[in-house]
C-alpha atoms as a PDB file:
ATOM      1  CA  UNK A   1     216.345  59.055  74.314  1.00  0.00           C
ATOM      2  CA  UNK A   2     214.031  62.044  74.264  1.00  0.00           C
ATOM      3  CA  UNK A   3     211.549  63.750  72.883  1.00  0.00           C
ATOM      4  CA  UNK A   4     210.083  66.210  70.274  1.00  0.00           C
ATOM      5  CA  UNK A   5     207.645  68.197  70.551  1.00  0.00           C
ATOM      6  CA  UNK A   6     205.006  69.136  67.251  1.00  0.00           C
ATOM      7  CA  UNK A   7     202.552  70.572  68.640  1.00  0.00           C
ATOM      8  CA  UNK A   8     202.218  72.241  72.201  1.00  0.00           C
ATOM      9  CA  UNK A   9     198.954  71.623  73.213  1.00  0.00           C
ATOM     10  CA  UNK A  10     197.954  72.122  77.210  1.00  0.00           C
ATOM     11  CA  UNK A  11     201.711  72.505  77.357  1.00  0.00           C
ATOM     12  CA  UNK A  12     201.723  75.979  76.324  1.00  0.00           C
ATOM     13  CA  UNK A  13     199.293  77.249  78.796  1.00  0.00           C
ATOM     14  CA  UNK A  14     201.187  75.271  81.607  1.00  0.00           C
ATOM     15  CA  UNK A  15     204.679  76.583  81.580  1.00  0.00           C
ATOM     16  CA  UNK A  16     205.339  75.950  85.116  1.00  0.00           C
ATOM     17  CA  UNK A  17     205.810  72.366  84.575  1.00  0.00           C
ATOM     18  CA  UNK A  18     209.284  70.603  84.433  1.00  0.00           C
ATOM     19  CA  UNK A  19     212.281  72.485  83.079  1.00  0.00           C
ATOM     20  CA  UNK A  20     213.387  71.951  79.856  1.00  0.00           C
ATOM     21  CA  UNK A  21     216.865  72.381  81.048  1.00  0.00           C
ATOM     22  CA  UNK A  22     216.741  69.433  83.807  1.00  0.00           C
ATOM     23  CA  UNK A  23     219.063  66.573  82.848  1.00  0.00           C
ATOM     24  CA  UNK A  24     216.637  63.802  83.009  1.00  0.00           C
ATOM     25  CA  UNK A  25     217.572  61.552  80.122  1.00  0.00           C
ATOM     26  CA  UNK A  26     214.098  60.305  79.343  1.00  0.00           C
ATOM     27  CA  UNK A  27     212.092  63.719  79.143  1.00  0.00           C
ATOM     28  CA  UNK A  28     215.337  65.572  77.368  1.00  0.00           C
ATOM     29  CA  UNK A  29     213.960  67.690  74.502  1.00  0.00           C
ATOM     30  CA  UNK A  30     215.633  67.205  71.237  1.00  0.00           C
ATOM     31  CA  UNK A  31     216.359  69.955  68.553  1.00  0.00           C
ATOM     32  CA  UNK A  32     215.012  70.267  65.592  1.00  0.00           C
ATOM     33  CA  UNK A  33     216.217  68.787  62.325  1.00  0.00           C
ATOM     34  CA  UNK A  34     215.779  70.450  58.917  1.00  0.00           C
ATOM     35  CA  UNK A  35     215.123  68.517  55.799  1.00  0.00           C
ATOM     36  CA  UNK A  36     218.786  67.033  54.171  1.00  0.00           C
ATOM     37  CA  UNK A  37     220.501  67.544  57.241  1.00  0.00           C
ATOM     38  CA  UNK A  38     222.691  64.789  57.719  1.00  0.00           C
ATOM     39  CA  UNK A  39     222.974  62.577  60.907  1.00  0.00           C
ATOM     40  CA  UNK A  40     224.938  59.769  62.360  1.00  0.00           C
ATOM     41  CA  UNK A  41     222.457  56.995  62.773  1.00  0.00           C
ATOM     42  CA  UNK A  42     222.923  55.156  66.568  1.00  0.00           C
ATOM     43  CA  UNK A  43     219.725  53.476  67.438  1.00  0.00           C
ATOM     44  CA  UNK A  44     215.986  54.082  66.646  1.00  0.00           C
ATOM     45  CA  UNK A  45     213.571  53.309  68.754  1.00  0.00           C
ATOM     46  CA  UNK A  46     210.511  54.631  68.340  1.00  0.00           C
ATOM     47  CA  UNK A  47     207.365  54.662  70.824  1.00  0.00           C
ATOM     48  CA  UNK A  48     204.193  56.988  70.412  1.00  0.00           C
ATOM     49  CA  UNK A  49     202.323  58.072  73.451  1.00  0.00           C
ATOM     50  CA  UNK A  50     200.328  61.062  74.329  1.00  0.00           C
ATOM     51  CA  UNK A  51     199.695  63.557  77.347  1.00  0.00           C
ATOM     52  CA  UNK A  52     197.226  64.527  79.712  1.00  0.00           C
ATOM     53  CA  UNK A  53     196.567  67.995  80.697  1.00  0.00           C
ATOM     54  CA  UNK A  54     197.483  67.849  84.722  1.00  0.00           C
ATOM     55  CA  UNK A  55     193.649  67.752  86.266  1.00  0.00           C
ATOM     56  CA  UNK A  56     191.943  70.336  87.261  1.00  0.00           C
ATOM     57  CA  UNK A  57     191.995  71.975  90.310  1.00  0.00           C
ATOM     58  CA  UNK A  58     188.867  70.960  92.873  1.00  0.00           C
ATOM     59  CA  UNK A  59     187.877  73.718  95.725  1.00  0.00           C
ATOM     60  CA  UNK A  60     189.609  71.951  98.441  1.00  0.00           C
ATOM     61  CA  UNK A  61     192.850  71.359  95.761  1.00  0.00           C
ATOM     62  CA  UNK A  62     192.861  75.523  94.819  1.00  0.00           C
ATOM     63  CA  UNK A  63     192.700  76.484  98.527  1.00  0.00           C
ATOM     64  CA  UNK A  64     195.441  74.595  99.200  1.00  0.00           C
ATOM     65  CA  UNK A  65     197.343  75.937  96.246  1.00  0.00           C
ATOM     66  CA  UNK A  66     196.685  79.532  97.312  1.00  0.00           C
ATOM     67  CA  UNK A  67     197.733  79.198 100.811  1.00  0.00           C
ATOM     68  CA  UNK A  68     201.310  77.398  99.802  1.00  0.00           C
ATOM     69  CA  UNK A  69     201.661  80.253  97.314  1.00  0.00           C
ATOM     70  CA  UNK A  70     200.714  83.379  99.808  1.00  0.00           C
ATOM     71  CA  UNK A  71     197.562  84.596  97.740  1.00  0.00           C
ATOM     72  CA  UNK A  72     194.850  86.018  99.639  1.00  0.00           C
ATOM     73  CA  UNK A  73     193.666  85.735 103.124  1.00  0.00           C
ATOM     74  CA  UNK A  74     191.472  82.492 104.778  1.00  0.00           C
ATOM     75  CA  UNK A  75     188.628  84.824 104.570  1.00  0.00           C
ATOM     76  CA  UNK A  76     188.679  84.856 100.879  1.00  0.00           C
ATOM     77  CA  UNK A  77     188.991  81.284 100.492  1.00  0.00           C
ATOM     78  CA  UNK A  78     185.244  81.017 101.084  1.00  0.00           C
END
């Protein structure tokens, strides 16, 4: 199980997301394969689905973003 990636997308502007080296069976990147590269053949199962870019951030969400990260001061919230 996992997953290839062909074309980044949102992904590449949001590189704060999960980390590629976490464990986690069912969002495991896989390598790349060349052309003629041979492979032992377990199971295929194959599934298409797409992504969603995470949504985006409201006033209310971005103030509350800012004060768990530190930036700025209450005053320049408004």
């Amino acid at each position: 199980i996992g997953s290839v990636v062909r074309f980044d997308g949102f992904i590449a502007a949001y590189t704060d997301q999960k980390d590629d080296d976490a464990e986690d069976e069912e969002n495991r990147r896989l390598p790349e394969i060349r052309a003629g590269e041979q492979l032992a053949r377990q199971a295929i199962n194959a599934t298409q689905h797409t992504t969603e870019p995470p949504p985006r951030y409201s006033e209310a969400s971005l103030i509350k973003k800012l004060e768990e990260l530190g930036i700025g001061r209450p005053s320049t919230y408004t």
